[in-house]
Protein backbone atom coordinates (compact mmCIF):
# COMPACT_ATOMS: atom_id res chain seq x y z
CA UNK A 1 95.28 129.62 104.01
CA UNK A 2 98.37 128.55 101.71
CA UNK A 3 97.13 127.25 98.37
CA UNK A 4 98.39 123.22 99.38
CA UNK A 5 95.39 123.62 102.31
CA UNK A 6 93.02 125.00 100.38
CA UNK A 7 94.05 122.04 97.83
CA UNK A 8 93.92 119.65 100.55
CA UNK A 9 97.40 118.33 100.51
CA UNK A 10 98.28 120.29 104.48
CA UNK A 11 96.54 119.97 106.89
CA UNK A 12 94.89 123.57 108.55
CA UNK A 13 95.94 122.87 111.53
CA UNK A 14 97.49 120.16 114.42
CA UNK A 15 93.69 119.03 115.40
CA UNK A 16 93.47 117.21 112.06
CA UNK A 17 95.22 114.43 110.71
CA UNK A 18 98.04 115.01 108.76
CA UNK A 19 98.20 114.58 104.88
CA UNK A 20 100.28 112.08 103.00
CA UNK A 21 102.67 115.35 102.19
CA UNK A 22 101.97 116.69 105.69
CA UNK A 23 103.46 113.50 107.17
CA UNK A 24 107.03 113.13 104.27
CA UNK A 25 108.19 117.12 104.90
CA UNK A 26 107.62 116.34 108.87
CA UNK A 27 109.52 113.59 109.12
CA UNK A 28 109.34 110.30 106.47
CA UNK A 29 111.37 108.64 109.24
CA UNK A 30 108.48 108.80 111.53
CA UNK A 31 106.01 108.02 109.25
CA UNK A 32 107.72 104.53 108.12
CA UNK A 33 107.81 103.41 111.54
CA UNK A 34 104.84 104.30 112.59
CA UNK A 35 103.12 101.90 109.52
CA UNK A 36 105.87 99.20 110.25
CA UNK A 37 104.66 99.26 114.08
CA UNK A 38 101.04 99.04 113.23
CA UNK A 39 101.93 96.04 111.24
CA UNK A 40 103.30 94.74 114.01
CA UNK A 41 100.57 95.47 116.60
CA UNK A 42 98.25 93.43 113.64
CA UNK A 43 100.24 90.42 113.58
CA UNK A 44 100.44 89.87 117.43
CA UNK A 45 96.77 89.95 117.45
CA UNK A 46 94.08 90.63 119.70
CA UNK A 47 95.21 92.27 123.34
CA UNK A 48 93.21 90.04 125.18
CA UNK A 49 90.38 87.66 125.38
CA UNK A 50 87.43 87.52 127.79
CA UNK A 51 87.80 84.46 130.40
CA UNK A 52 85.95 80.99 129.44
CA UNK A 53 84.97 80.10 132.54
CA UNK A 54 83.07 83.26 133.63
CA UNK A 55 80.73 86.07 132.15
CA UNK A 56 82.18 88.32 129.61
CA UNK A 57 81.89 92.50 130.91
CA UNK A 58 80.84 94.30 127.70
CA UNK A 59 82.17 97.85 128.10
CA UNK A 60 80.62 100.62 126.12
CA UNK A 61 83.14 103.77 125.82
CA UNK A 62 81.27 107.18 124.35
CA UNK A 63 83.22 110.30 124.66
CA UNK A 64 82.88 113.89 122.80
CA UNK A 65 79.61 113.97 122.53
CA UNK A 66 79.69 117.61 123.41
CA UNK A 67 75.87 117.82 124.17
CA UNK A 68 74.85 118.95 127.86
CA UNK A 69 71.29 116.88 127.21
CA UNK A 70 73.21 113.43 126.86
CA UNK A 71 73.29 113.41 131.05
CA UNK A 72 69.69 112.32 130.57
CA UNK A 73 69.99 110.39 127.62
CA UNK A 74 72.91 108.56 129.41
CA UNK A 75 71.09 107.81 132.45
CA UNK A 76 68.04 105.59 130.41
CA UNK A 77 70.89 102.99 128.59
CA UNK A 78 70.75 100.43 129.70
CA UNK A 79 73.72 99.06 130.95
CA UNK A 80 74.32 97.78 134.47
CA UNK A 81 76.79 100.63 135.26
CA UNK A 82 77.08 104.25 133.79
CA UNK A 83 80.34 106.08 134.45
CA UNK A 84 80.61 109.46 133.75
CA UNK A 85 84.39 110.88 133.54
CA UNK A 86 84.05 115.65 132.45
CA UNK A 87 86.26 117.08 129.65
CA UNK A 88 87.24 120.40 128.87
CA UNK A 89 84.04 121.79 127.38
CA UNK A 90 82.25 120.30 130.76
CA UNK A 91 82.99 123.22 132.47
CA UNK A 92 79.85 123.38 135.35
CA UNK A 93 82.07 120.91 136.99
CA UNK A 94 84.84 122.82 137.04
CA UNK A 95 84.23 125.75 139.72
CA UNK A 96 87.36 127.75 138.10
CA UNK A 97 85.64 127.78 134.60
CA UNK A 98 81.90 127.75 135.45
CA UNK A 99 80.07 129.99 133.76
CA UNK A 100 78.33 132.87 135.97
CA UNK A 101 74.98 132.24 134.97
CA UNK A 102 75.98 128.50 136.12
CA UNK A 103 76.77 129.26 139.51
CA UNK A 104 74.24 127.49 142.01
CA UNK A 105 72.82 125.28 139.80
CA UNK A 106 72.51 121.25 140.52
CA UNK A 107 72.75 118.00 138.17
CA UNK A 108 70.57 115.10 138.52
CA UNK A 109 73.23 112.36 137.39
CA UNK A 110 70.15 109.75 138.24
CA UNK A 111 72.66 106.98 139.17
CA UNK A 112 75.14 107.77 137.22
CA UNK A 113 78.51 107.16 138.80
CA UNK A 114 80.68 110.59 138.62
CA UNK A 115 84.27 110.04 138.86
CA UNK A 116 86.97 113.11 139.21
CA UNK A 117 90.49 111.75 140.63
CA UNK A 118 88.81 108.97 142.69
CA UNK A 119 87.90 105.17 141.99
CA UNK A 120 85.10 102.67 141.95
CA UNK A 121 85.20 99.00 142.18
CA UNK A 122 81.83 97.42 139.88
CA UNK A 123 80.69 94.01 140.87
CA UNK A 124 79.37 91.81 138.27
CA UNK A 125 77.97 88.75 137.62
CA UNK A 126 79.75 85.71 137.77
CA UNK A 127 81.80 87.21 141.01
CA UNK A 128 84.07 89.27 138.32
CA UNK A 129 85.07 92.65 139.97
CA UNK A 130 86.48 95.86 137.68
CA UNK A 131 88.08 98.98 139.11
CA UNK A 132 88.26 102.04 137.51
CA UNK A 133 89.73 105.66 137.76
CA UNK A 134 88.83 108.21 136.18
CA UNK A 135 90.30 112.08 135.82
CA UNK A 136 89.17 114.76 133.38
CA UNK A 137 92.72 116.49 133.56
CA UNK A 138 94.01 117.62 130.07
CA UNK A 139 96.72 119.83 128.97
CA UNK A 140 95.85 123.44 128.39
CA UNK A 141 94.20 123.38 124.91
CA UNK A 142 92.13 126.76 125.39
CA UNK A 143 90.77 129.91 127.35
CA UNK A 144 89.83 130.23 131.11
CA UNK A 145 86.49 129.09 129.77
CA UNK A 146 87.68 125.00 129.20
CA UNK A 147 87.57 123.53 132.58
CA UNK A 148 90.38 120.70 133.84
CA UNK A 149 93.22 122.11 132.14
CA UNK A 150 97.00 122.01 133.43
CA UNK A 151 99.85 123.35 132.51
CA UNK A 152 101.81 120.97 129.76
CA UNK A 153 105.31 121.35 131.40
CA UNK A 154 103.45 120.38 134.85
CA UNK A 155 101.33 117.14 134.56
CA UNK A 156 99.46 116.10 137.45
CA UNK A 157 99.47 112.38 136.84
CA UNK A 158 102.44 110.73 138.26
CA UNK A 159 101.79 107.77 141.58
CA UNK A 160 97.58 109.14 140.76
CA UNK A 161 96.22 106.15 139.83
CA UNK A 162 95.65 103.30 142.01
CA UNK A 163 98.07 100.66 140.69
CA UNK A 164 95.32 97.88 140.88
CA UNK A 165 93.23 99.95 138.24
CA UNK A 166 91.60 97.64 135.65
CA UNK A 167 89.65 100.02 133.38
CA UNK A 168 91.61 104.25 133.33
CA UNK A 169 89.04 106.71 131.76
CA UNK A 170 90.21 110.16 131.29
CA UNK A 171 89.96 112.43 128.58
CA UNK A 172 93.13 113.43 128.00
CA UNK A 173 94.81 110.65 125.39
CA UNK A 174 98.43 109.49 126.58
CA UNK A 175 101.19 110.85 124.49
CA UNK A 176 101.67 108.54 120.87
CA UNK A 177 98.75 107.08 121.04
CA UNK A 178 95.62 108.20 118.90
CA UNK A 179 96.24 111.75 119.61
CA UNK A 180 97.58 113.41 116.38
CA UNK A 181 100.71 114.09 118.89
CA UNK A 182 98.64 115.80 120.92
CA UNK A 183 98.45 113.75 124.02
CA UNK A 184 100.27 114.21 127.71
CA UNK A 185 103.64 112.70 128.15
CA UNK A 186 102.82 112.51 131.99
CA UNK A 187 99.89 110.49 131.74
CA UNK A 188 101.97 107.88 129.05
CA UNK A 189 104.39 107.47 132.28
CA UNK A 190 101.36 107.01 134.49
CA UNK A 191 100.03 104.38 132.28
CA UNK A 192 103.32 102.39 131.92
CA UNK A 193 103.13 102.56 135.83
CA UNK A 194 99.87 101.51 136.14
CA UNK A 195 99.46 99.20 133.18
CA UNK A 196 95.38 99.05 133.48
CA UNK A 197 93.69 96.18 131.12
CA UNK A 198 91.34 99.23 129.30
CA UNK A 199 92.22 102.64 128.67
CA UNK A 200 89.48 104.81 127.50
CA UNK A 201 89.86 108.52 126.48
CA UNK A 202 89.06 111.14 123.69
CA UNK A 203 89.97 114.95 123.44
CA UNK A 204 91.34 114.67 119.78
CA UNK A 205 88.80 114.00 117.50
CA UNK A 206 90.36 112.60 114.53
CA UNK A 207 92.02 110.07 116.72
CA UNK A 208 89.15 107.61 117.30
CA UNK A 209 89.99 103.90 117.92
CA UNK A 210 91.66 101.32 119.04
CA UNK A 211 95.39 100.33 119.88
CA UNK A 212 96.42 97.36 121.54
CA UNK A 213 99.45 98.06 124.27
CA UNK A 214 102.18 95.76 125.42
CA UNK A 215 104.17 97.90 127.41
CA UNK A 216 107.22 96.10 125.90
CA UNK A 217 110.40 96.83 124.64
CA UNK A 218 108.72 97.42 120.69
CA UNK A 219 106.15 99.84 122.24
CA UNK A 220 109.07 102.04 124.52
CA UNK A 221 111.53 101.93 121.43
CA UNK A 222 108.29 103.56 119.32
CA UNK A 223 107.46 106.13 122.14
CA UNK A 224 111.30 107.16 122.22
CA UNK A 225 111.31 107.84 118.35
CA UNK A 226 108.24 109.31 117.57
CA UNK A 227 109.09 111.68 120.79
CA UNK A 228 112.22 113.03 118.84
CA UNK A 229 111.33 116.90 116.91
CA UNK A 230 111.45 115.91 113.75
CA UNK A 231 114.08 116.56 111.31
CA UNK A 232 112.06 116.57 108.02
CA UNK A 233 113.79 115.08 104.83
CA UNK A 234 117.23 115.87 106.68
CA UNK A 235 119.32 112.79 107.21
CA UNK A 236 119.60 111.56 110.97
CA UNK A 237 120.56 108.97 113.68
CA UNK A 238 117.05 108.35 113.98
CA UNK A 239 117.26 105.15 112.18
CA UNK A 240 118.91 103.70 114.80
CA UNK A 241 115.66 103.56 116.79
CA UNK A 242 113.51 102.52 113.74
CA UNK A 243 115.86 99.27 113.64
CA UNK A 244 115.28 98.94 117.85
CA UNK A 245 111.59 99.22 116.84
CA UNK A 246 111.70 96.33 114.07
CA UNK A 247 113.75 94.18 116.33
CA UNK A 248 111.66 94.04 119.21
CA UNK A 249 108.94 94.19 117.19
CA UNK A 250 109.88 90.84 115.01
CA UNK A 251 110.95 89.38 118.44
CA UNK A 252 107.65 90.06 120.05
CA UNK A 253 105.80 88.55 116.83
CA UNK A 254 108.01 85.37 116.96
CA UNK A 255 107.75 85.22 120.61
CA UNK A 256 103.35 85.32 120.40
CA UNK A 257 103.00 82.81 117.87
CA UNK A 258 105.89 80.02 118.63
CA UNK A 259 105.58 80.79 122.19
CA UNK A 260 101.92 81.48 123.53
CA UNK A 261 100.36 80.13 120.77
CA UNK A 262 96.87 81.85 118.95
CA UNK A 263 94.57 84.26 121.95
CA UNK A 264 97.56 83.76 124.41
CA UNK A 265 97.61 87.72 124.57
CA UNK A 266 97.60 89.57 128.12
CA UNK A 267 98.03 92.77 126.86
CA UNK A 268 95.75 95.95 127.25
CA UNK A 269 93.86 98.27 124.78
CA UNK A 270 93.67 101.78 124.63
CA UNK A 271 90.22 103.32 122.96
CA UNK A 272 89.96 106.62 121.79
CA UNK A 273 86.37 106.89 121.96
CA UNK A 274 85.52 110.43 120.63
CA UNK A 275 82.00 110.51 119.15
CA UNK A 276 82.74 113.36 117.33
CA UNK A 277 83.40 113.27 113.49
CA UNK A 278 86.58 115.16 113.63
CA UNK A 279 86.06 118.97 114.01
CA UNK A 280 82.75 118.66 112.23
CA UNK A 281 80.40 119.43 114.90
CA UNK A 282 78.57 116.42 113.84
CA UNK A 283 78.49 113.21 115.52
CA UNK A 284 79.59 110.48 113.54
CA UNK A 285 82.37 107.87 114.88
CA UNK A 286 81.33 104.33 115.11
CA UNK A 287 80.77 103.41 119.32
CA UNK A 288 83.45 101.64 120.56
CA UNK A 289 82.45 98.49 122.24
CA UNK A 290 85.07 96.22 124.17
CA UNK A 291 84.33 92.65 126.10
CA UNK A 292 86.56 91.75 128.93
């Protein structure tokens, strides 16, 4: 441990968030744009709004809980509908990383709806009708032990997801968004494909909350930025893009408020949902809680 970690000023390593000093020798260029496009994202307000005429679907989104005994406690809430979407510590549902003392045992899910690669279509009052897919597919972050994992260089996502997907729930986070830079590239692609109104995932810990999603010019000129290795305090013709960022950005702020006028939004939300307080071992993050 260099003396700056043990001061606090680096961060010990890429699962936690980087410092204020971590973020200027990596690249100042990224971390200007990245505050100018969350002040963007702010003033074109809320993604969406539930419909008038018809029921609101609350949607409750819990992930990295990282307790085998929440199966039970997840099966007595209360909602309507419990989905239940593995990670990479799950690993009795992963037959190539199930523990031998693991082998032959069964889960009760006690109407609890398990989804791995497939979909479900939820009816709810009202006549309103969600679809969802879920995957617990996640880069390889680990040992032989962590279940789901895939080779970085070789994601598994692309034409997966049924393009009439409302609600996506996998674990992995898409690339750029709440996920410390740790996210899949793939699964960003297979999101811009699919374009689902919810996105709910976890993974990385210290990248819990919420990020609304246009899939617009703004977002794609941010993705292609931030996705450049990062030249540090070196000069470069990076701030080409953060100019394509601002533009689109102003345009789409101008074009929300003259245009479509206050909750004229029909843009999606990604949730990080991890309950985990960063690599405490503790849980600790607010629930995430989304109407639609």
């Amino acid at each position: 441990m260099t003396l700056l970690t043990a001061l606090g000023l680096r961060r010990k390593n890429d699962w936690e968030p980087p410092t204020l000093l971590d973020s200027l020798l990596i690249s100042p260029l990224h971390l200007l744009v990245t505050i100018i496009y969350s002040i963007l994202l702010f003033l074109r307000g809320r993604p969406f709004r539930p419909p008038r005429d018809k029921p609101a679907i609350r949607v409750v989104c819990l992930s990295d809980t990282h307790d085998q005994i929440n199966l039970d406690w997840l099966a007595s809430f209360p909602p309507q509908h419990k989905i239940l979407v593995c990670g990479n510590h799950d690993s009795f549902f992963d037959l190539s990383a199930r523990r031998p003392e693991d082998r032959g045992k069964t889960l009760d899910f006690k109407g609890i709806r398990y989804l791995v690669h497939d979909a479900v279509t939820l009816e709810f009052k009202g006549g309103r009708r969600l679809k969802i897919y879920g995957s617990p597919d996640i880069p390889a972050c680990g040992g032989p032990e962590m279940a789901f994992q895939y080779d970085r260089a070789s994601p598994p996502w692309a034409n997966t997801v049924p393009i009439d997907t409302d609600i996506l729930v996998t674990h992995a986070p898409p690339k750029h968004h709440l996920d410390l830079g740790l996210g899949c590239a793939g699964l960003l692609e297979e999101v811009w494909r699919v374009r689902p109104k919810l996105h709910v995932f976890g993974h990385v810990h210290w990248g819990h909350g919420r990020q609304t999603v246009h899939f617009d010019d703004c977002q794609r000129a941010y993705e292609t930025l931030i996705a450049q290795p990062p030249r540090g305090l070196v000069p470069h013709s990076g701030g080409l893009g953060a100019l394509r960022v601002l533009g689109y950005g102003i345009h789409g702020v101008i074009w929300k408020w003259l245009m479509i006028g206050p909750g004229g939004n029909t843009s999606s939300l990604m949730v990080n949902a991890a309950q985990m307080y960063g690599n405490t071992g503790r849980l600790g993050n607010p629930v995430e809680v989304v109407d639609l």
